[in-house]
PDB file of N, CA and C in Angstrom:
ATOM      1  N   UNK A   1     133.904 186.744 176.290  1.00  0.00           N
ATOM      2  CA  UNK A   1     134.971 187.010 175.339  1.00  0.00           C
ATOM      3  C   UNK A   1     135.190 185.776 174.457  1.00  0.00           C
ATOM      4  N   UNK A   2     135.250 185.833 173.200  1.00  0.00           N
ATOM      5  CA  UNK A   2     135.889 184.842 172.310  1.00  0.00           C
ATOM      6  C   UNK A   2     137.033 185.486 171.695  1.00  0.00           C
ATOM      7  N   UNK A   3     138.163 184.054 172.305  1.00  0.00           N
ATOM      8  CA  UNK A   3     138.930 184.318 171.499  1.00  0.00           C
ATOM      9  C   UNK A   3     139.706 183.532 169.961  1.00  0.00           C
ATOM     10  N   UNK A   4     140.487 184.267 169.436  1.00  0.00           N
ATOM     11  CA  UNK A   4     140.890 183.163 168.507  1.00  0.00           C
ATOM     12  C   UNK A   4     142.833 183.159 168.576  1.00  0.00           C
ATOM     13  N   UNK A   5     142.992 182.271 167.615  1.00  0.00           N
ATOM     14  CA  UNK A   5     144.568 182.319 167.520  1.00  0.00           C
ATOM     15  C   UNK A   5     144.748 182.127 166.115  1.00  0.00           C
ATOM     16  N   UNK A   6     145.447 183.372 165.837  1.00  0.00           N
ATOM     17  CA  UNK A   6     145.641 183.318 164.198  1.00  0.00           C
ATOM     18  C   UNK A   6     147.448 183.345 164.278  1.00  0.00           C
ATOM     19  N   UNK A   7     147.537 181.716 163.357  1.00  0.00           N
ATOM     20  CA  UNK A   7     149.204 181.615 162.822  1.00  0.00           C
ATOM     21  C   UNK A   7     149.914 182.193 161.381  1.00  0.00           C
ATOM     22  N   UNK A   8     150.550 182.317 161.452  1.00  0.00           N
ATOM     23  CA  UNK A   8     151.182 182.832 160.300  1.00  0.00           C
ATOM     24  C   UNK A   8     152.988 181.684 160.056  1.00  0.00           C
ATOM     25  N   UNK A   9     153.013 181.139 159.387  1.00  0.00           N
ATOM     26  CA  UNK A   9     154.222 180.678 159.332  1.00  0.00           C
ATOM     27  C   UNK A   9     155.256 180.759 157.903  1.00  0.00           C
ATOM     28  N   UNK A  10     156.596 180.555 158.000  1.00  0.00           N
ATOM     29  CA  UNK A  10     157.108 180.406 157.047  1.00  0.00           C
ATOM     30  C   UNK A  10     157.763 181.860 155.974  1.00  0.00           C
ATOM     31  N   UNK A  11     157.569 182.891 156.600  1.00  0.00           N
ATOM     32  CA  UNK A  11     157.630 184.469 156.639  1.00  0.00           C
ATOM     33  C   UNK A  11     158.947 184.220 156.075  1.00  0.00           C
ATOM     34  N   UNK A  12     159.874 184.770 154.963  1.00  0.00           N
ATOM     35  CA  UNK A  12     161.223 184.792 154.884  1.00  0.00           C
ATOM     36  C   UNK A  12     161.457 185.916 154.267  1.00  0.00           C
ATOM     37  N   UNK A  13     162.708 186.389 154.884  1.00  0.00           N
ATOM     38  CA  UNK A  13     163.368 187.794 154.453  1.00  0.00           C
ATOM     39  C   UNK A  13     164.849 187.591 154.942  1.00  0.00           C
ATOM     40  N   UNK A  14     165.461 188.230 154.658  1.00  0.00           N
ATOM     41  CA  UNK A  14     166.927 188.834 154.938  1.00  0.00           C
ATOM     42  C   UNK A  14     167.132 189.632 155.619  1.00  0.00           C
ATOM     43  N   UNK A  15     168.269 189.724 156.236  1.00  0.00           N
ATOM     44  CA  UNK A  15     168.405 190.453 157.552  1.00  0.00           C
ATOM     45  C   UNK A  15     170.043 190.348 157.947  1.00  0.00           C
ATOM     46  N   UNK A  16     170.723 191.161 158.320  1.00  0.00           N
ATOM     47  CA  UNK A  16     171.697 191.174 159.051  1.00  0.00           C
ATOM     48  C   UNK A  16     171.896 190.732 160.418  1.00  0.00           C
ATOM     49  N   UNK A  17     172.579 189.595 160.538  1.00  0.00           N
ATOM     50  CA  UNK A  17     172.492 188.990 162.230  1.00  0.00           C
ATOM     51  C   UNK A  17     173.848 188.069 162.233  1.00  0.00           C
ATOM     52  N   UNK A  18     174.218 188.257 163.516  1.00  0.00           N
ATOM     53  CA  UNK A  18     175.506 187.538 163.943  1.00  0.00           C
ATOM     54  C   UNK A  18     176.165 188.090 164.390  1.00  0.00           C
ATOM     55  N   UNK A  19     177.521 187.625 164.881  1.00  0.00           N
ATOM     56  CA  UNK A  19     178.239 188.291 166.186  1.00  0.00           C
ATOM     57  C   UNK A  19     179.711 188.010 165.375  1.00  0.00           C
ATOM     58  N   UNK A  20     180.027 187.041 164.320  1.00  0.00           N
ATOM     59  CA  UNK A  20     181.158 186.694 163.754  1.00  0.00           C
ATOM     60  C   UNK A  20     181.470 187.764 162.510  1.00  0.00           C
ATOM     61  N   UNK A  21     182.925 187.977 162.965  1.00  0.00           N
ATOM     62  CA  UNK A  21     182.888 189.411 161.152  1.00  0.00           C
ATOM     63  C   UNK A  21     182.386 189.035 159.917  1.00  0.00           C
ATOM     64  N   UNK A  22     182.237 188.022 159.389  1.00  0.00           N
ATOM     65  CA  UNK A  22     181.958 187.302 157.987  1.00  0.00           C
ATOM     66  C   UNK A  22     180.110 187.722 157.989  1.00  0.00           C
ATOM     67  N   UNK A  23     179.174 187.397 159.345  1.00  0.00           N
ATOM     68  CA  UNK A  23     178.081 188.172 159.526  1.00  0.00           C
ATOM     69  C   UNK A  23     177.562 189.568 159.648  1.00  0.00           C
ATOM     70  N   UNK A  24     178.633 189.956 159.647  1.00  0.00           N
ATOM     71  CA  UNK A  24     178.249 191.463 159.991  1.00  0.00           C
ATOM     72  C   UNK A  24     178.026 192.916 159.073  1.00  0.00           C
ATOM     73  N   UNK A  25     178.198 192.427 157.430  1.00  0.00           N
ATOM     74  CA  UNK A  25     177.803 193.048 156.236  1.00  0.00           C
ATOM     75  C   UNK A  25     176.910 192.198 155.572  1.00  0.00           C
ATOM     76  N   UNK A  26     177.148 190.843 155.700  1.00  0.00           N
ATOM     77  CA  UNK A  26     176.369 190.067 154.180  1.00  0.00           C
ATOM     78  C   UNK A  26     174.772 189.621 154.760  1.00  0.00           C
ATOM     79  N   UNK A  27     173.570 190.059 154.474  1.00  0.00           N
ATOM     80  CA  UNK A  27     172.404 189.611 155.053  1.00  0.00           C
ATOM     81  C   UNK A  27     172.588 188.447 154.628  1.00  0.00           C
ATOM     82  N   UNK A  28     171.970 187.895 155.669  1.00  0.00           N
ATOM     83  CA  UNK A  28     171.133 186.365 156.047  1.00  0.00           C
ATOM     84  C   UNK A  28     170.026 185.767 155.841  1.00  0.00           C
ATOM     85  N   UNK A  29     169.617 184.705 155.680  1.00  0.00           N
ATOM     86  CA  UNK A  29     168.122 184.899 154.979  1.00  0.00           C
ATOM     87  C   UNK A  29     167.872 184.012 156.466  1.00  0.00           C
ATOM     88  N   UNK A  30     166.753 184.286 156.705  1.00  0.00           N
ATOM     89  CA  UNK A  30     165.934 183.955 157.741  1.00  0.00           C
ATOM     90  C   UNK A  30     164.734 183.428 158.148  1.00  0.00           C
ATOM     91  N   UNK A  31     163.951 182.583 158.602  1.00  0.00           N
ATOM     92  CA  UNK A  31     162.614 182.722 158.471  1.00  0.00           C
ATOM     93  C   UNK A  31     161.589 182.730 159.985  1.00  0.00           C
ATOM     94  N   UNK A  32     160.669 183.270 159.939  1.00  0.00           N
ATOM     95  CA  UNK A  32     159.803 183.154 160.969  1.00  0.00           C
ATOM     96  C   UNK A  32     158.699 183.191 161.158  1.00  0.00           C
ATOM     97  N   UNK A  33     157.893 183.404 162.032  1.00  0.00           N
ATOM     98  CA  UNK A  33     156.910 182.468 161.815  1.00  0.00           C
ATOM     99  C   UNK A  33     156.210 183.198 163.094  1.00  0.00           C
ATOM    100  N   UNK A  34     154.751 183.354 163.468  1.00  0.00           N
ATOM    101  CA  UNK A  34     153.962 183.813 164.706  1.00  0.00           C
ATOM    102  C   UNK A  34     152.697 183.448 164.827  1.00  0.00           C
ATOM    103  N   UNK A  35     151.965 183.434 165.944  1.00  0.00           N
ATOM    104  CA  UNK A  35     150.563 183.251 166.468  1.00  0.00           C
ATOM    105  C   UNK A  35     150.126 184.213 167.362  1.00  0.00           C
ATOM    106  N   UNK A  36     149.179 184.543 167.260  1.00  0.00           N
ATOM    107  CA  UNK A  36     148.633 185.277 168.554  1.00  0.00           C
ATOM    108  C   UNK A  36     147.076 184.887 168.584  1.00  0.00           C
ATOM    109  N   UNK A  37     147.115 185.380 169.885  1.00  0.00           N
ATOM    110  CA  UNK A  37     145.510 185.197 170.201  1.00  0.00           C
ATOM    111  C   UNK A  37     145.153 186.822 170.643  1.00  0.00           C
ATOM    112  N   UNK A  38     143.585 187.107 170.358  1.00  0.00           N
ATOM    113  CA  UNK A  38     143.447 188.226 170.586  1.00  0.00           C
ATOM    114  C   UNK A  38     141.350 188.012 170.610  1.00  0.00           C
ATOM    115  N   UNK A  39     140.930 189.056 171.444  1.00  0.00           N
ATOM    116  CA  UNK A  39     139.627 189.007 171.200  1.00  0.00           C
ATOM    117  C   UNK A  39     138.767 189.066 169.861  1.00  0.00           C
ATOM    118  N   UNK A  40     137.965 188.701 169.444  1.00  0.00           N
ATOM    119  CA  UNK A  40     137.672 188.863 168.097  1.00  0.00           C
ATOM    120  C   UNK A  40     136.084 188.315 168.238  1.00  0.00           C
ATOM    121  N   UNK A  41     135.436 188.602 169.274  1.00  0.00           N
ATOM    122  CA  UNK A  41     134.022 188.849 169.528  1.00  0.00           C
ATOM    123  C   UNK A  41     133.860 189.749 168.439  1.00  0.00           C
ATOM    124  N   UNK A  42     133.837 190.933 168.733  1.00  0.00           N
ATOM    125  CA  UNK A  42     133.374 192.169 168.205  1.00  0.00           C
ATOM    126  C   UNK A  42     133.534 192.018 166.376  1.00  0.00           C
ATOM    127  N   UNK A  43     134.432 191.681 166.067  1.00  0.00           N
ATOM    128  CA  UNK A  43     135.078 191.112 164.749  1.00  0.00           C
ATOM    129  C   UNK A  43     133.874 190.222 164.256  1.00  0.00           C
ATOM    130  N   UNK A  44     134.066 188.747 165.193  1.00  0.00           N
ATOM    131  CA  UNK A  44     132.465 187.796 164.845  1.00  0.00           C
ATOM    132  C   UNK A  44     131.403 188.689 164.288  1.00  0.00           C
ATOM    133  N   UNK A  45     131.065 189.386 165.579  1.00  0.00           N
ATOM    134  CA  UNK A  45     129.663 189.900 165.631  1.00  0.00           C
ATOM    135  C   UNK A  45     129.449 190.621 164.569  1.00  0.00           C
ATOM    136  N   UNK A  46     130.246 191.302 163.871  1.00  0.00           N
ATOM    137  CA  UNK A  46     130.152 192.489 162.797  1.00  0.00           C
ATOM    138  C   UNK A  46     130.797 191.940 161.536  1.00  0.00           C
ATOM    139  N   UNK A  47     131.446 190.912 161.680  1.00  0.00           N
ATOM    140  CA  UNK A  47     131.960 190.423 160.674  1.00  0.00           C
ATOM    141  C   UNK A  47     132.995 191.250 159.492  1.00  0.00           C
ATOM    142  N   UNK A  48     133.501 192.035 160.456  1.00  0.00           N
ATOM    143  CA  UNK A  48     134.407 193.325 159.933  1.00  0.00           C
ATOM    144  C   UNK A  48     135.754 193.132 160.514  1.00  0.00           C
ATOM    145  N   UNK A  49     136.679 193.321 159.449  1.00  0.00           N
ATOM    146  CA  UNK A  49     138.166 193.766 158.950  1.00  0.00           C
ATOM    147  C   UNK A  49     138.601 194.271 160.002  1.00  0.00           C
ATOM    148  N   UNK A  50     137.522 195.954 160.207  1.00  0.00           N
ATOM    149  CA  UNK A  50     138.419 197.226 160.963  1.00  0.00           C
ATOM    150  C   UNK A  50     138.087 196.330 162.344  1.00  0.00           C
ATOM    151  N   UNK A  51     137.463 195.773 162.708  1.00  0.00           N
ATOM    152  CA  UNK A  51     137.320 194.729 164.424  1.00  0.00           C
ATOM    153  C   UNK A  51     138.225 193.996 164.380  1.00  0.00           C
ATOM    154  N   UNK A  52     139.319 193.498 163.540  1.00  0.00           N
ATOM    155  CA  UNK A  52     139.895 192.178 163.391  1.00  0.00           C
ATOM    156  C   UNK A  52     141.454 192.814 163.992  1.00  0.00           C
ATOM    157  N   UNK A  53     142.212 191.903 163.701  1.00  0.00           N
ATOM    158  CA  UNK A  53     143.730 192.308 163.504  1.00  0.00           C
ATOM    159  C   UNK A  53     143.713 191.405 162.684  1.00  0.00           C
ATOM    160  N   UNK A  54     144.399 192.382 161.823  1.00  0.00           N
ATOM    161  CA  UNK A  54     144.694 192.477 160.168  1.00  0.00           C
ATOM    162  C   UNK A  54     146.004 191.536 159.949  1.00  0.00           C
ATOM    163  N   UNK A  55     146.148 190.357 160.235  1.00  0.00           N
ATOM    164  CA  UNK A  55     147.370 189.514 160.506  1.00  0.00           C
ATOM    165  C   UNK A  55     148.276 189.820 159.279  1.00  0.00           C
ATOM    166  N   UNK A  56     147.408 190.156 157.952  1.00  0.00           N
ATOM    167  CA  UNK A  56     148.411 190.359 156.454  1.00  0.00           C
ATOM    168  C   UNK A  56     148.845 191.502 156.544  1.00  0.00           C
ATOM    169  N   UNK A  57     148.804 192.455 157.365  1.00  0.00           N
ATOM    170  CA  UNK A  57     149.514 194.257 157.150  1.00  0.00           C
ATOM    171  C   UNK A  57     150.436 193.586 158.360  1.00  0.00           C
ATOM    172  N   UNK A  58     149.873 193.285 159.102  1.00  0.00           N
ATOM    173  CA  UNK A  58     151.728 192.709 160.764  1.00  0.00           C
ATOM    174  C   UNK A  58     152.171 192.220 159.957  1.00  0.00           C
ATOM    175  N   UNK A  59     152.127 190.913 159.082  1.00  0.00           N
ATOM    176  CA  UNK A  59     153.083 190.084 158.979  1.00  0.00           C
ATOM    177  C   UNK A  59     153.907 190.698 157.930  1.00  0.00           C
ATOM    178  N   UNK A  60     153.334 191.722 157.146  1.00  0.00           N
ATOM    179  CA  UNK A  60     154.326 192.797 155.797  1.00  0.00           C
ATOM    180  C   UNK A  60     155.201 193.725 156.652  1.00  0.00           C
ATOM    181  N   UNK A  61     154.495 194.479 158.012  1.00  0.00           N
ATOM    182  CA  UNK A  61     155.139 195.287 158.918  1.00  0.00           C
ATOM    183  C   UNK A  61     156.128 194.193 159.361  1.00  0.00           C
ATOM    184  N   UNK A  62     155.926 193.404 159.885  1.00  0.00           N
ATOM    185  CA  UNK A  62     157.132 192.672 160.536  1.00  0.00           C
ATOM    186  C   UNK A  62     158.197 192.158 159.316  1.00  0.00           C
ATOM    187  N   UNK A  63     157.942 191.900 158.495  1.00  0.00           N
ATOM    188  CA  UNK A  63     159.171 191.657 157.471  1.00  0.00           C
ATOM    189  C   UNK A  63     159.672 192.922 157.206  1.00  0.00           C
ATOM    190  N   UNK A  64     159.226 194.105 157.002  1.00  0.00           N
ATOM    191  CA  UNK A  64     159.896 195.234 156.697  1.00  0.00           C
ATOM    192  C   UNK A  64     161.305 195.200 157.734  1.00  0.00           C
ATOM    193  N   UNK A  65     160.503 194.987 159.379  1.00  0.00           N
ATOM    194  CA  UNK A  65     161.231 195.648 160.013  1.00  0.00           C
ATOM    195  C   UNK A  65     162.501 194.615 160.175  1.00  0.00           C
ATOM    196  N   UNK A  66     162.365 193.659 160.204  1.00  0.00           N
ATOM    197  CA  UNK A  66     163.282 192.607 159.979  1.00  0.00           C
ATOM    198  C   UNK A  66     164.562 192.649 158.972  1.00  0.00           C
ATOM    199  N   UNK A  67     164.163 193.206 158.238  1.00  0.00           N
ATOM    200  CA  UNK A  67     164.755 193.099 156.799  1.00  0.00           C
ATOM    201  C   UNK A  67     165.848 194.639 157.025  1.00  0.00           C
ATOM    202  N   UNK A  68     164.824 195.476 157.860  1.00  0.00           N
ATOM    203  CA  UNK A  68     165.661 197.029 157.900  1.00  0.00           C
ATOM    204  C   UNK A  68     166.241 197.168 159.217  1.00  0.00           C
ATOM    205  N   UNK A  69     166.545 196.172 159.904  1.00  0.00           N
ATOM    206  CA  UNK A  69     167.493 195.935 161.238  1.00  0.00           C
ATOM    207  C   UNK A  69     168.493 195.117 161.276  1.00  0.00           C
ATOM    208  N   UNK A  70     169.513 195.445 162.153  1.00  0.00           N
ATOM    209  CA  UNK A  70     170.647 194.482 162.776  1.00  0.00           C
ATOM    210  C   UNK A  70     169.877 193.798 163.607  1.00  0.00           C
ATOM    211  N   UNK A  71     171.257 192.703 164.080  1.00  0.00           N
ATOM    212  CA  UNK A  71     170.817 191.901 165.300  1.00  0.00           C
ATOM    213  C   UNK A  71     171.543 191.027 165.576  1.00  0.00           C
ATOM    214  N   UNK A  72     172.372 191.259 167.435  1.00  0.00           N
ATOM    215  CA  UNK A  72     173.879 190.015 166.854  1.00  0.00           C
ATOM    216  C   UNK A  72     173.075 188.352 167.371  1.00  0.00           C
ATOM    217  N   UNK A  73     172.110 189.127 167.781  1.00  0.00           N
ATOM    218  CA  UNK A  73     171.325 187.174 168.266  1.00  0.00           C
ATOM    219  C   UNK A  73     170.018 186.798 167.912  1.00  0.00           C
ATOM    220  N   UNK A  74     170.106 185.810 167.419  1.00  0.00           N
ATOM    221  CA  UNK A  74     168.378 185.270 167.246  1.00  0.00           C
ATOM    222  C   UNK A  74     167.535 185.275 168.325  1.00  0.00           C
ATOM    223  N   UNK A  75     168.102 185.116 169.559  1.00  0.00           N
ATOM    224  CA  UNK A  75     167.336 185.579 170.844  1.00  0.00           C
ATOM    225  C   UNK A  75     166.422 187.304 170.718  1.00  0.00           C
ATOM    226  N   UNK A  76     167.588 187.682 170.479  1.00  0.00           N
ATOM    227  CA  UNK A  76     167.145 189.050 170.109  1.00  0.00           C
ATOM    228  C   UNK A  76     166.157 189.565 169.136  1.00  0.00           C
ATOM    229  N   UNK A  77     166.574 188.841 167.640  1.00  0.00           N
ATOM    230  CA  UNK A  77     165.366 188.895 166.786  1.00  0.00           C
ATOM    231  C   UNK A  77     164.329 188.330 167.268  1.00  0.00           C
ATOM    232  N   UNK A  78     164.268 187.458 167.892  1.00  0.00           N
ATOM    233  CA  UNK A  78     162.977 186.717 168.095  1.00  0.00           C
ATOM    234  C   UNK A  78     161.961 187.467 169.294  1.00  0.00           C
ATOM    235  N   UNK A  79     162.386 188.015 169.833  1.00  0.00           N
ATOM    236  CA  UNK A  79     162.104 188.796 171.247  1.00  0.00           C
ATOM    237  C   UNK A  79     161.573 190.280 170.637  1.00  0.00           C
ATOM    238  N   UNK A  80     162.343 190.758 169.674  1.00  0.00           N
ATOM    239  CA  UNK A  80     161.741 192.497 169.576  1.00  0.00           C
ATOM    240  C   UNK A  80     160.198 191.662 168.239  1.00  0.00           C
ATOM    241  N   UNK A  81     160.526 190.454 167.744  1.00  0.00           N
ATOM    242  CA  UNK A  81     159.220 190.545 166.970  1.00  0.00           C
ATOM    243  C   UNK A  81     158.160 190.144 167.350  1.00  0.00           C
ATOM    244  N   UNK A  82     158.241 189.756 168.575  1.00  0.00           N
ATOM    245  CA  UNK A  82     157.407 189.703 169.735  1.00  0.00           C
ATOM    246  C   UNK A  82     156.860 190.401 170.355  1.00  0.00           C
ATOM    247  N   UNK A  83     157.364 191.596 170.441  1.00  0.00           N
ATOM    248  CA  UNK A  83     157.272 192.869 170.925  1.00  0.00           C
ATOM    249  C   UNK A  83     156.487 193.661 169.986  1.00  0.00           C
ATOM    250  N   UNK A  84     156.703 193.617 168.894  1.00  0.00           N
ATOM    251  CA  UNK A  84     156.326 194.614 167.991  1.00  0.00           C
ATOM    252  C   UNK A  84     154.635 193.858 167.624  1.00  0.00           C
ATOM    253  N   UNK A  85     154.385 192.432 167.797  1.00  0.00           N
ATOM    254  CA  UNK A  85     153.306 191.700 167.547  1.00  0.00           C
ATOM    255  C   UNK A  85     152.314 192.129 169.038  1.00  0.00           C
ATOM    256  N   UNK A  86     152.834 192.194 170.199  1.00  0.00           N
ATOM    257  CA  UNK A  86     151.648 192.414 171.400  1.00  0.00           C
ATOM    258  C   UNK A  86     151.472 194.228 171.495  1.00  0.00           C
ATOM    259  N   UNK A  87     152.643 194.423 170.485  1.00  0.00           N
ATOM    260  CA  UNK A  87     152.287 196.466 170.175  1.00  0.00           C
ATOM    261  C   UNK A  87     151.467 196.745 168.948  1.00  0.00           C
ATOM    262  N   UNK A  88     151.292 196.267 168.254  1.00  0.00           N
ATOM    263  CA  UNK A  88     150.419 196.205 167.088  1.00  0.00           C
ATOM    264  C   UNK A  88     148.804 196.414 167.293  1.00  0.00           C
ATOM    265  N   UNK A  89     148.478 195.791 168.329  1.00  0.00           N
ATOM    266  CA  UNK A  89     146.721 196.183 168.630  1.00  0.00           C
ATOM    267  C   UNK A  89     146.550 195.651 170.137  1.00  0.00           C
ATOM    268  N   UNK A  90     145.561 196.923 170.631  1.00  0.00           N
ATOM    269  CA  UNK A  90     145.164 196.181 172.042  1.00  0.00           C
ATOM    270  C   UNK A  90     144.749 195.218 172.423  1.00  0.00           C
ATOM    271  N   UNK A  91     143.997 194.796 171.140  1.00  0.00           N
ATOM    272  CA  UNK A  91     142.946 193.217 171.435  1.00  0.00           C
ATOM    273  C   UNK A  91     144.297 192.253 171.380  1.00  0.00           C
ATOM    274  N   UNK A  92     145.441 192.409 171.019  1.00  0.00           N
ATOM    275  CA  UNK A  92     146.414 190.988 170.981  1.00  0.00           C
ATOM    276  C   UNK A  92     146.527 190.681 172.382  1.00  0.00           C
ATOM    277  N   UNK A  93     146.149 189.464 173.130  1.00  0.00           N
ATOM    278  CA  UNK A  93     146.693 189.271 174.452  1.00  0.00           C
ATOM    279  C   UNK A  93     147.837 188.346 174.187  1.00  0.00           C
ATOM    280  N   UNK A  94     148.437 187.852 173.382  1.00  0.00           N
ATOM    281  CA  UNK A  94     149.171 187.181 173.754  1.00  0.00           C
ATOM    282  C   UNK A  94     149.905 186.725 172.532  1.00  0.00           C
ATOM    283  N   UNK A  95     151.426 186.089 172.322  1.00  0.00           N
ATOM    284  CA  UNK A  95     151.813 185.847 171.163  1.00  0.00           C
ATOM    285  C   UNK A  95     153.084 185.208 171.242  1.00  0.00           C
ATOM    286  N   UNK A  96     153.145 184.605 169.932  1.00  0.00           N
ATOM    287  CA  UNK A  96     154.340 183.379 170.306  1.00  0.00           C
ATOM    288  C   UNK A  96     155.081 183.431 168.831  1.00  0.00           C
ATOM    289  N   UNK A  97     156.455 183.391 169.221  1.00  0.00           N
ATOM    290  CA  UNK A  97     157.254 184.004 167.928  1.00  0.00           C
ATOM    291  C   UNK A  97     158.044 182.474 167.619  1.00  0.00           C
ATOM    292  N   UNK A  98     158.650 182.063 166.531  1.00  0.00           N
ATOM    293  CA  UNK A  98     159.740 181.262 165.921  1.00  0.00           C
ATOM    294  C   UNK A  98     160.683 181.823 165.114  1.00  0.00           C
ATOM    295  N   UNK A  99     161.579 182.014 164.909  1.00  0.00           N
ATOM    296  CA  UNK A  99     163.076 182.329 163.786  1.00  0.00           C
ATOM    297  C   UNK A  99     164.033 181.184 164.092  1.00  0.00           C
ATOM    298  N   UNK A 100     164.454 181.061 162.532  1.00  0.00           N
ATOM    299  CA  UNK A 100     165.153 179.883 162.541  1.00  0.00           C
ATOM    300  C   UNK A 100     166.183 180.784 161.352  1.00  0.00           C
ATOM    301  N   UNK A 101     167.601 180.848 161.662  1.00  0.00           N
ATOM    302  CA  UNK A 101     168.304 181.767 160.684  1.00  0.00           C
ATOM    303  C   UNK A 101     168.924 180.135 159.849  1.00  0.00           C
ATOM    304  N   UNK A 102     168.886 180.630 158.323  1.00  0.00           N
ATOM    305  CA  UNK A 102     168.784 179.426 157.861  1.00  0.00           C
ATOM    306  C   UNK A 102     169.994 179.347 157.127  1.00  0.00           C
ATOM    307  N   UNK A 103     170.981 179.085 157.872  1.00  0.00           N
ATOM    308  CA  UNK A 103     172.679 178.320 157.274  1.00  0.00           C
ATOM    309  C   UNK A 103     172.560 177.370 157.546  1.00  0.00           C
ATOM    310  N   UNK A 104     174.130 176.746 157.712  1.00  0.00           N
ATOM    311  CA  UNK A 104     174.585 175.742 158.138  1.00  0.00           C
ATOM    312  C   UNK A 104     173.786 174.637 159.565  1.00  0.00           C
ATOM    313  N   UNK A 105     173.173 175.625 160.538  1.00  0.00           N
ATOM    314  CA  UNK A 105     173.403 174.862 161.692  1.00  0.00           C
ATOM    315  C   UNK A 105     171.457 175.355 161.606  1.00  0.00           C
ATOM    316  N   UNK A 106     171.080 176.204 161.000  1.00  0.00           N
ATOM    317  CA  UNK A 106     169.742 176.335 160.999  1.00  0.00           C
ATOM    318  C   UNK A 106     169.185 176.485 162.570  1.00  0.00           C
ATOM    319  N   UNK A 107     169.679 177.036 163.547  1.00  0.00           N
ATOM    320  CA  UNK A 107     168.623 177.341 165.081  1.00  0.00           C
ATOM    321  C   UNK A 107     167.817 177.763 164.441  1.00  0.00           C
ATOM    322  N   UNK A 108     166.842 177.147 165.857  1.00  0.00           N
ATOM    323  CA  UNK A 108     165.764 177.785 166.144  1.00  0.00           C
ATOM    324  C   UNK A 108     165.372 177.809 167.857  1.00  0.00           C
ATOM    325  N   UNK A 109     164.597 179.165 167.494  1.00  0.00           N
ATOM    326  CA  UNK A 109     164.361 179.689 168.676  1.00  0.00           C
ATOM    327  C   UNK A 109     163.294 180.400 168.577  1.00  0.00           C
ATOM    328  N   UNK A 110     162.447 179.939 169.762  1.00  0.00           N
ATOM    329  CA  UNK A 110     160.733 179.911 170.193  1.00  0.00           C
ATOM    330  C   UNK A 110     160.870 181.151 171.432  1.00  0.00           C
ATOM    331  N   UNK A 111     160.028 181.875 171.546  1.00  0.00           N
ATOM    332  CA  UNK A 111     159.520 183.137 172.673  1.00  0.00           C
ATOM    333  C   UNK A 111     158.032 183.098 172.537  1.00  0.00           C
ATOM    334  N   UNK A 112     157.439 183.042 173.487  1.00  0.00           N
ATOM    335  CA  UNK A 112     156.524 183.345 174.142  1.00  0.00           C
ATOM    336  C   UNK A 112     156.071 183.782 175.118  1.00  0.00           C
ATOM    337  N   UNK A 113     155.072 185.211 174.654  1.00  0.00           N
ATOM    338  CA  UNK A 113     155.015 186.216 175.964  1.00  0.00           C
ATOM    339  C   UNK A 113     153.715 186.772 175.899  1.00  0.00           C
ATOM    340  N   UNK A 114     152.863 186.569 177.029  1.00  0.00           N
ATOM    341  CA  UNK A 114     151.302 187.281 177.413  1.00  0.00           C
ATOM    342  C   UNK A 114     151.372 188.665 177.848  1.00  0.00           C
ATOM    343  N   UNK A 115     150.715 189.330 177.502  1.00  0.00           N
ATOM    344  CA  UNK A 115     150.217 190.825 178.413  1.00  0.00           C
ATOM    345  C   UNK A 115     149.792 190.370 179.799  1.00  0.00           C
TER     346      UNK A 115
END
């Protein structure tokens, strides 16, 4: 098996998140950021797209979904886009998320989770 790890960083969209009333209509702008590793033998060998994971259609899918959800915690955002990255293709074994909601105090918060 070869594998690789393809990053993506710096992703920004808006989003509704927070737990305080002043958060809870006005989106937020946000940013995040992912890696995964996944087999990509077959990809090498053929040197083909449809073998690959297509990191530029996730990372448009994952801003959509970002952008068209709540969320009262960055724990939370950071965790379902994690989720939605090791559901995206079988070959992903593994993947590691960042969001940093970008006000005042700017967190950030890292998840990482293997199949």
């Amino acid at each position: 098996m070869v594998s690789a790890r393809i990053s993506v960083n710096k992703i920004l969209c808006e989003t509704i998140i927070g737990i305080y009333p002043d958060e809870l209509y006005e989106k937020q702008k946000v940013e995040f950021g992912f890696s995964f590793e996944y087999d990509c033998e077959q990809a090498i060998s053929e040197d083909s797209i449809d073998k690959a994971v297509d990191y530029a259609v996730l990372a448009e899918d994952l801003k959509i979904f970002v952008s068209s959800r709540k969320f009262n915690l960055l724990e939370t955002l950071t965790a379902k886009i994690t989720e939605k990255i090791l559901a995206f293709s079988p070959k992903i074994t593994s993947a590691k998320v960042y969001c940093i909601k970008l006000n005042a105090l700017s967190p950030r918060v890292e998840i990482e989770w293997k199949k």
